[in-house]
PDB file of N, CA and C in Angstrom:
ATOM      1  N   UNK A   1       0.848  -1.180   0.000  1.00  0.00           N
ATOM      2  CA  UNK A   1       0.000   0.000   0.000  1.00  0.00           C
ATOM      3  C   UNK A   1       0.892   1.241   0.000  1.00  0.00           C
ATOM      4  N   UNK A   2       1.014   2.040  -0.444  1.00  0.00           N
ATOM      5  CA  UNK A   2       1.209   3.334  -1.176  1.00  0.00           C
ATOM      6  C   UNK A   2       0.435   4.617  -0.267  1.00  0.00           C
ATOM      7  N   UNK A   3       1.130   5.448   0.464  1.00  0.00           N
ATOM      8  CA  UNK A   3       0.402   6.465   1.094  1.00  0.00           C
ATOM      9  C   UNK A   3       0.670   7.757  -0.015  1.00  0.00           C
ATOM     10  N   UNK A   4      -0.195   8.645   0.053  1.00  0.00           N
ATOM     11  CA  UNK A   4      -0.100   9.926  -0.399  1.00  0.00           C
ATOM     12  C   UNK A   4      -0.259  11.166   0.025  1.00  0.00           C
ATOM     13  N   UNK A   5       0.718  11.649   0.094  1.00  0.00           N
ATOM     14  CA  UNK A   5       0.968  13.025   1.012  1.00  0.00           C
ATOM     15  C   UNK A   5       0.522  14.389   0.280  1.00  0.00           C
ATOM     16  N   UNK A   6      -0.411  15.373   0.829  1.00  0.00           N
ATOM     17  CA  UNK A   6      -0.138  16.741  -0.319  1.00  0.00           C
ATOM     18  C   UNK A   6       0.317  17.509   0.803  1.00  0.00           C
ATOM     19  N   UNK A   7       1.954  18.141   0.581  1.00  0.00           N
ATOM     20  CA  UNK A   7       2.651  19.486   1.960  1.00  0.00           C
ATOM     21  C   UNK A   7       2.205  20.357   1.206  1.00  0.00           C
ATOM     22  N   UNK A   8       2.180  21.862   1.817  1.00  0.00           N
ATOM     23  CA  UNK A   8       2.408  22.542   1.723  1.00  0.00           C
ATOM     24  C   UNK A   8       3.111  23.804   2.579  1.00  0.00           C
ATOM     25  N   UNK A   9       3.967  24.272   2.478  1.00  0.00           N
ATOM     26  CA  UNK A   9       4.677  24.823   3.540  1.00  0.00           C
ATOM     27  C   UNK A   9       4.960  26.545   2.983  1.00  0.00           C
ATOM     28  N   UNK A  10       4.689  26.929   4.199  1.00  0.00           N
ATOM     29  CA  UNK A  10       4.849  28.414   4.513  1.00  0.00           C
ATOM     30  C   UNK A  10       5.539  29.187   5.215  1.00  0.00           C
ATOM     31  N   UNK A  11       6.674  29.731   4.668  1.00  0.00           N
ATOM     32  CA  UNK A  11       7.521  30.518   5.317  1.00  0.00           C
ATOM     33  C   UNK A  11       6.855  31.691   5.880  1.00  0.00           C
ATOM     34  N   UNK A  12       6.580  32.495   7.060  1.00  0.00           N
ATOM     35  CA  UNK A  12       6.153  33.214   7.630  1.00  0.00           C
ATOM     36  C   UNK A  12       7.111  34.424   8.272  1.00  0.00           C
ATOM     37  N   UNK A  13       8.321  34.215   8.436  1.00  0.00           N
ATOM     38  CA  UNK A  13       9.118  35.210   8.837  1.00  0.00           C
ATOM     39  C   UNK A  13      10.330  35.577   8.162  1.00  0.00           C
ATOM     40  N   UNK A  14      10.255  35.532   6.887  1.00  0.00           N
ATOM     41  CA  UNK A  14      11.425  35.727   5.639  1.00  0.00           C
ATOM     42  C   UNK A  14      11.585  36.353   4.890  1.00  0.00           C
ATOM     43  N   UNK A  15      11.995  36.788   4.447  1.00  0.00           N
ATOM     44  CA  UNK A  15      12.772  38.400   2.639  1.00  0.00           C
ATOM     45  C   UNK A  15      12.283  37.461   1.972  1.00  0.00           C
ATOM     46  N   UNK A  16      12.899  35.638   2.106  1.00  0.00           N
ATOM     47  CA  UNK A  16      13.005  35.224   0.653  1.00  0.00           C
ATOM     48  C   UNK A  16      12.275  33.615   1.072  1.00  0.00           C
ATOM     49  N   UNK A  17      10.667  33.533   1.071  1.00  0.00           N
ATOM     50  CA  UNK A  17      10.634  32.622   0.908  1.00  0.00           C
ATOM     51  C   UNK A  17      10.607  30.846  -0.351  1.00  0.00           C
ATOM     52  N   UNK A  18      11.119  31.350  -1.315  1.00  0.00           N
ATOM     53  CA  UNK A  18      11.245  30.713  -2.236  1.00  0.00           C
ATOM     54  C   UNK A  18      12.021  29.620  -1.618  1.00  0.00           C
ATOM     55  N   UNK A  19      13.773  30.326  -1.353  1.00  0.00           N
ATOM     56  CA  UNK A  19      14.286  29.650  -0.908  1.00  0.00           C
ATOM     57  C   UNK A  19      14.249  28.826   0.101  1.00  0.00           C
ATOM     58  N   UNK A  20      13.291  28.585   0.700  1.00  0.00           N
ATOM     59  CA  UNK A  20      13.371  28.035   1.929  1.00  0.00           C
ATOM     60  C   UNK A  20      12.662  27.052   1.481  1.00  0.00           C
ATOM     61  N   UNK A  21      11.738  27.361   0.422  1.00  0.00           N
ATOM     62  CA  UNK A  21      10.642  26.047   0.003  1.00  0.00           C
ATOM     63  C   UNK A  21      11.518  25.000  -0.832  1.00  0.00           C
ATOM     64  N   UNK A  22      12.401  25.768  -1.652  1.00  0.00           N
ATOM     65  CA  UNK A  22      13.574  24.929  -2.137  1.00  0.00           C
ATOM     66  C   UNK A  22      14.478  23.702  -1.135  1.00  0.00           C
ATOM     67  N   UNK A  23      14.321  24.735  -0.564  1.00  0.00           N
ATOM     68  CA  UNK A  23      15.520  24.305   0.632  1.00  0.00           C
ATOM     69  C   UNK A  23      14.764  22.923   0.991  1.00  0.00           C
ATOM     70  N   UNK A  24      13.812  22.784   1.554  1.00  0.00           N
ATOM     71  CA  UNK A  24      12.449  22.017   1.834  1.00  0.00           C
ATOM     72  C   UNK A  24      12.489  20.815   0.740  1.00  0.00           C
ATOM     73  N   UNK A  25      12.302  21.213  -0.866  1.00  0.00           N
ATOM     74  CA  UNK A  25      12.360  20.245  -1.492  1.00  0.00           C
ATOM     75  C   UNK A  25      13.131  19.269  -1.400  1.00  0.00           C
ATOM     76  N   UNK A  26      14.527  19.936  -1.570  1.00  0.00           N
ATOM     77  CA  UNK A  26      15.931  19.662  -1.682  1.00  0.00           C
ATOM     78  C   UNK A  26      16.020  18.493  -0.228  1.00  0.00           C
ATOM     79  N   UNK A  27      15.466  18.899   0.670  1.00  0.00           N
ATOM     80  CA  UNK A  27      15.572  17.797   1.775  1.00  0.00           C
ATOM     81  C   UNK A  27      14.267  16.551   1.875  1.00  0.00           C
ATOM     82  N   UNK A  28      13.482  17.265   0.961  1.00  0.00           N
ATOM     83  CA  UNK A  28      12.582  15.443   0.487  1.00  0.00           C
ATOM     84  C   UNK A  28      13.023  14.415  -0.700  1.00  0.00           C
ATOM     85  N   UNK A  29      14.508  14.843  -1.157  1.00  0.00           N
ATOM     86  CA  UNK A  29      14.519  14.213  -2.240  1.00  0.00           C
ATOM     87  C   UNK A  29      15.489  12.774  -1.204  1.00  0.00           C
ATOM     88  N   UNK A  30      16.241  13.521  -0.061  1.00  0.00           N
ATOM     89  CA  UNK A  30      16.737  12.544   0.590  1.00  0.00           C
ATOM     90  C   UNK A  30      15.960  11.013   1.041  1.00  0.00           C
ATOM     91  N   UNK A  31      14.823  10.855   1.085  1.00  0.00           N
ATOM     92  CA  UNK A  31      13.748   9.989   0.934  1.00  0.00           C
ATOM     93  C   UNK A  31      13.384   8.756  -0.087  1.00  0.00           C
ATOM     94  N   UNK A  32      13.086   7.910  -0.053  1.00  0.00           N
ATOM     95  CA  UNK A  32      12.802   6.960  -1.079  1.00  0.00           C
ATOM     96  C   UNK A  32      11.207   6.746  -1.208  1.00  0.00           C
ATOM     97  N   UNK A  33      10.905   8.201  -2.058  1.00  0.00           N
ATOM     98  CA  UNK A  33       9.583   8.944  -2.212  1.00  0.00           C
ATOM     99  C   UNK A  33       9.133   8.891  -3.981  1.00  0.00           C
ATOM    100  N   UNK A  34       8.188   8.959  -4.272  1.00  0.00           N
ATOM    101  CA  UNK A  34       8.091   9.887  -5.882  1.00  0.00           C
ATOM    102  C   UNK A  34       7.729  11.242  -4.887  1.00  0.00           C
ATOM    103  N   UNK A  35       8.509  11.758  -5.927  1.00  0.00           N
ATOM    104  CA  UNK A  35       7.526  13.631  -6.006  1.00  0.00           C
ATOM    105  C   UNK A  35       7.585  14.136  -6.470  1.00  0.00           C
ATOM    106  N   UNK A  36       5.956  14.753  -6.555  1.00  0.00           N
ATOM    107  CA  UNK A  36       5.284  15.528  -7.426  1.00  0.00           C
ATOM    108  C   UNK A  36       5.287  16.905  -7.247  1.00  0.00           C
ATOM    109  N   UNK A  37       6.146  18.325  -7.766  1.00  0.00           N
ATOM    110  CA  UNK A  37       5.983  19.370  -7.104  1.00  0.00           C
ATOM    111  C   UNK A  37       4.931  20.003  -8.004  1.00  0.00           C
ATOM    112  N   UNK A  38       4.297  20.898  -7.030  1.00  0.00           N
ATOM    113  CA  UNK A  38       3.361  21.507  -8.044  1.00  0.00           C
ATOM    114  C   UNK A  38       3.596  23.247  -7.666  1.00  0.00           C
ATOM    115  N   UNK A  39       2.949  24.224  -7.487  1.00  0.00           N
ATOM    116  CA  UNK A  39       3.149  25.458  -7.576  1.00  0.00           C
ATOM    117  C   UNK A  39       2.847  26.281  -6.609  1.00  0.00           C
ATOM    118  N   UNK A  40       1.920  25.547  -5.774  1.00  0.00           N
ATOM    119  CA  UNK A  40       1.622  25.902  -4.317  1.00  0.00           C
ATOM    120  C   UNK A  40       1.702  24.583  -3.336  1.00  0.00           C
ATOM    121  N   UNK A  41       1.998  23.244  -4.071  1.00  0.00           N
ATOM    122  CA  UNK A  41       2.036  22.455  -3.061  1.00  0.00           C
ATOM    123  C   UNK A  41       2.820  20.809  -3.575  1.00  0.00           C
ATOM    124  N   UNK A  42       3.578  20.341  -2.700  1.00  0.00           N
ATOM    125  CA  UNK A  42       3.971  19.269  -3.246  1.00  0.00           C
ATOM    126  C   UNK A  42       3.353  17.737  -3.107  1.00  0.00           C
ATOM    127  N   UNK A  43       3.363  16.373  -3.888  1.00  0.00           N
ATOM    128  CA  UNK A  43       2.576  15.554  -4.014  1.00  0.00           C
ATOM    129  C   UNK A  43       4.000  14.542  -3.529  1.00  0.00           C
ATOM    130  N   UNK A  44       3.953  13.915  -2.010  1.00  0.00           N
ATOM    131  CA  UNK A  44       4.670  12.519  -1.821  1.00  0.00           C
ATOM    132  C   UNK A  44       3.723  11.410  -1.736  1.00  0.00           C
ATOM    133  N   UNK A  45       4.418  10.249  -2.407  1.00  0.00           N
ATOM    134  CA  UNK A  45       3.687   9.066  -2.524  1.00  0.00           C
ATOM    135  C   UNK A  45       4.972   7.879  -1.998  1.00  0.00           C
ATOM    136  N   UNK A  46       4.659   7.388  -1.227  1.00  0.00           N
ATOM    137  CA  UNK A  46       5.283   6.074  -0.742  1.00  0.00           C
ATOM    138  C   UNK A  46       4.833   5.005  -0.010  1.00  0.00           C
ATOM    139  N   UNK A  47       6.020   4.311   0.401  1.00  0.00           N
ATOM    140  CA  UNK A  47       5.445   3.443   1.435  1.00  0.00           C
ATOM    141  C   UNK A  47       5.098   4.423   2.736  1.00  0.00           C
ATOM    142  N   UNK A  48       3.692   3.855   3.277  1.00  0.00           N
ATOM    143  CA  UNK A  48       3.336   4.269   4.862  1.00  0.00           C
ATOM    144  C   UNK A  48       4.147   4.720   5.509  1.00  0.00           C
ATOM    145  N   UNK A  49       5.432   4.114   6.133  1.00  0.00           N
ATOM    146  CA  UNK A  49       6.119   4.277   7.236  1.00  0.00           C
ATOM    147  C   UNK A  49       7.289   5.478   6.795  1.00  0.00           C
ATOM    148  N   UNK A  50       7.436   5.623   5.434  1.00  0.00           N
ATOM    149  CA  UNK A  50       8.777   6.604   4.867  1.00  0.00           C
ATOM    150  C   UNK A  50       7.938   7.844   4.823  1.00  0.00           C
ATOM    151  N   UNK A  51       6.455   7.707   4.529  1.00  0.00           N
ATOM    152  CA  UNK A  51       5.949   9.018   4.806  1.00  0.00           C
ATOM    153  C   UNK A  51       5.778   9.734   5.725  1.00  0.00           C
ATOM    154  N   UNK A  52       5.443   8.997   6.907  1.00  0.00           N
ATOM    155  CA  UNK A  52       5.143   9.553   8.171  1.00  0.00           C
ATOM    156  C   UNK A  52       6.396   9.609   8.718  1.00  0.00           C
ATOM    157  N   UNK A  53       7.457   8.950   8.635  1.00  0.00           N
ATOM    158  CA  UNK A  53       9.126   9.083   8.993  1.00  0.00           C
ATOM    159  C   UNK A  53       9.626  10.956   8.121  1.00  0.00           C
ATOM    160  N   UNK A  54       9.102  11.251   6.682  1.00  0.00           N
ATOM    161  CA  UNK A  54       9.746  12.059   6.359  1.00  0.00           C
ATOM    162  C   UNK A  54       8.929  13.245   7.296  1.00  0.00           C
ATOM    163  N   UNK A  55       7.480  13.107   7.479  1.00  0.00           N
ATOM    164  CA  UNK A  55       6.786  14.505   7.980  1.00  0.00           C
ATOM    165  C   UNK A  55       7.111  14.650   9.304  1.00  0.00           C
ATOM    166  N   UNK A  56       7.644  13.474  10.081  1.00  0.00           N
ATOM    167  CA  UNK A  56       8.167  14.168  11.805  1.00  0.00           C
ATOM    168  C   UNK A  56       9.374  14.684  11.561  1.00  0.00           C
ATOM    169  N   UNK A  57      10.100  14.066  10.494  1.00  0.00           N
ATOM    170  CA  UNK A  57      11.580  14.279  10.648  1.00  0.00           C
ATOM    171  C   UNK A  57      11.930  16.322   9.581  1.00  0.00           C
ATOM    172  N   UNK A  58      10.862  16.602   8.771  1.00  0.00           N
ATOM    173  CA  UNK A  58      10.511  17.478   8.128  1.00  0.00           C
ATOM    174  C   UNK A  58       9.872  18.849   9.145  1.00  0.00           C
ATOM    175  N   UNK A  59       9.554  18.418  10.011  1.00  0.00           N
ATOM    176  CA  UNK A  59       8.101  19.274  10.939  1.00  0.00           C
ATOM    177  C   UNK A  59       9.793  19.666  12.173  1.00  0.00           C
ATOM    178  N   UNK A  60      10.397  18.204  12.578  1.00  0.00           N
ATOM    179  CA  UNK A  60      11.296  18.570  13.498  1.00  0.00           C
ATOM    180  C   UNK A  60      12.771  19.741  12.873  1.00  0.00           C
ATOM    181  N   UNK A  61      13.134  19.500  11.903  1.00  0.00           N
ATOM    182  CA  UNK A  61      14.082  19.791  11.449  1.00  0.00           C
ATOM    183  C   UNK A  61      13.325  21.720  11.270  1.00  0.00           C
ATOM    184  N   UNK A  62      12.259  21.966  10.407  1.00  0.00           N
ATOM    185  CA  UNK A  62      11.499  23.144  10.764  1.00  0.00           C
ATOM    186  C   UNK A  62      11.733  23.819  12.022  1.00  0.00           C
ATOM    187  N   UNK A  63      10.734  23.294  12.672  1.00  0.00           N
ATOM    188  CA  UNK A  63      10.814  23.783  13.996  1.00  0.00           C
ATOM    189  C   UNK A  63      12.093  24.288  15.205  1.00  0.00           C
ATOM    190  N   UNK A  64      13.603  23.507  14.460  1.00  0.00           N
ATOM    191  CA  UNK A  64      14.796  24.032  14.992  1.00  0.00           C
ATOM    192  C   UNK A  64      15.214  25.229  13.855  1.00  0.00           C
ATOM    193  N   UNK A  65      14.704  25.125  12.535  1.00  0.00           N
ATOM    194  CA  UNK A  65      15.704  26.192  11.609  1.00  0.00           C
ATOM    195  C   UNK A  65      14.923  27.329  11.461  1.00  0.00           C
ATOM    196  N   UNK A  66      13.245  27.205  11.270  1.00  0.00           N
ATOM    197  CA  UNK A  66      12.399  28.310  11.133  1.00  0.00           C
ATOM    198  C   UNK A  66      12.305  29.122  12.620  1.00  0.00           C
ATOM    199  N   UNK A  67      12.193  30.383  12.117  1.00  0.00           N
ATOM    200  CA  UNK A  67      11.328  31.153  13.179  1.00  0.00           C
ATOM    201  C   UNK A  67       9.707  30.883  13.399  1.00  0.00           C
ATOM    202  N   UNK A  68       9.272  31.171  12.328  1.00  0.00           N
ATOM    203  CA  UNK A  68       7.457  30.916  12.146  1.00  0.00           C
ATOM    204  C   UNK A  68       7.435  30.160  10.661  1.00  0.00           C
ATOM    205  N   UNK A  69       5.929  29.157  10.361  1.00  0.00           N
ATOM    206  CA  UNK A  69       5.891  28.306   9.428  1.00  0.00           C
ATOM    207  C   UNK A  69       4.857  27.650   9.871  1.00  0.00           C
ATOM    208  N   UNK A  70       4.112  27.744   8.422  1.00  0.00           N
ATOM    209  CA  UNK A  70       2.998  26.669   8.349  1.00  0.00           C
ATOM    210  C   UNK A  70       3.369  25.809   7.625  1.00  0.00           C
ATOM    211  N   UNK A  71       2.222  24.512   7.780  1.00  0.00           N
ATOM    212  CA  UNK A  71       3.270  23.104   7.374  1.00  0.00           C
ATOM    213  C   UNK A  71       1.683  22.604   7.373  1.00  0.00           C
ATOM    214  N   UNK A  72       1.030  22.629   6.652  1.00  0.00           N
ATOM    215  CA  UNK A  72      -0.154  21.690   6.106  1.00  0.00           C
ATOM    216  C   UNK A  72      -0.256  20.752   5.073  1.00  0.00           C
ATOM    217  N   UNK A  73      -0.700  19.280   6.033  1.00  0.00           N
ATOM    218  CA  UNK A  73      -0.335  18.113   5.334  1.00  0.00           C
ATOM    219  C   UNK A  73      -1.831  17.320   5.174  1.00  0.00           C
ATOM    220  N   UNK A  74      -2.075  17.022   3.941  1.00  0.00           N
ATOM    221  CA  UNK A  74      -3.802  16.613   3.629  1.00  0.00           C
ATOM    222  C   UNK A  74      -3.155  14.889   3.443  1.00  0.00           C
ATOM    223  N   UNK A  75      -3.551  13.994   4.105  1.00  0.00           N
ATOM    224  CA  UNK A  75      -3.358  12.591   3.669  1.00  0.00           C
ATOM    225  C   UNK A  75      -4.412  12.006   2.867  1.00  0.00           C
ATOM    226  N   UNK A  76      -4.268  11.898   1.312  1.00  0.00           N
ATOM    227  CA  UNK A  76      -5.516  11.064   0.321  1.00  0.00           C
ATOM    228  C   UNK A  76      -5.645   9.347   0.318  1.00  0.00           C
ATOM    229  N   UNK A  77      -6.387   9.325   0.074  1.00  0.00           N
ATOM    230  CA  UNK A  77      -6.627   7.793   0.045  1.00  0.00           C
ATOM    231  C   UNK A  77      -5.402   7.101  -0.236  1.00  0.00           C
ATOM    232  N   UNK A  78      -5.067   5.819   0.685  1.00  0.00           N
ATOM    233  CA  UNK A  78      -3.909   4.847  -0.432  1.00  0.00           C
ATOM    234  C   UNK A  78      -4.237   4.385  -1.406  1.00  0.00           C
ATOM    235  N   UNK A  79      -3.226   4.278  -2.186  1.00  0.00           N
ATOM    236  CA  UNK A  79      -2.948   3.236  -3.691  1.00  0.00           C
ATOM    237  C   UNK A  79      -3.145   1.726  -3.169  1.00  0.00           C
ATOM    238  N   UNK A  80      -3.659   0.985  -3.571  1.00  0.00           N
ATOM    239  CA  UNK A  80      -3.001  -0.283  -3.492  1.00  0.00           C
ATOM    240  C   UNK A  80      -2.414  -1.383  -4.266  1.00  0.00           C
TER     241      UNK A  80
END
């Protein structure tokens, strides 16, 4: 079974948030994920346990580098 993730993340206290969403990407590729970026939000699909492993380890790593940030995560039906 196949989970599917839609992030979307919001820099809230920055000059330049592009980069930070980059920055963001750039650290989900470390993952053994597909992804789908789209223009306001990105699409992970994996196994169950690598998804929910990347969003604590994504939410924790945030929460030490950001000042402020939203981080809204919609979980869609699995694949099977």
């Amino acid at each position: 079974m196949k989970t599917i993730a839609q992030l979307t993340y919001i820099p809230l206290a920055t000059h330049n948030p592009t980069e930070q969403v980059q920055e963001l990407i750039e650290h989900l590729a470390q993952y053994d994920l597909q992804i789908e970026i789209g223009y306001l939000s990105s699409t992970v699909i994996g196994e169950t346990e690598v998804v929910f492993d990347m969003i604590k380890d994504v939410y924790e790593t945030m929460a030490l580098e950001q000042e402020r940030f939203r981080f809204h995560i919609e979980l869609l039906s699995p694949e099977k």
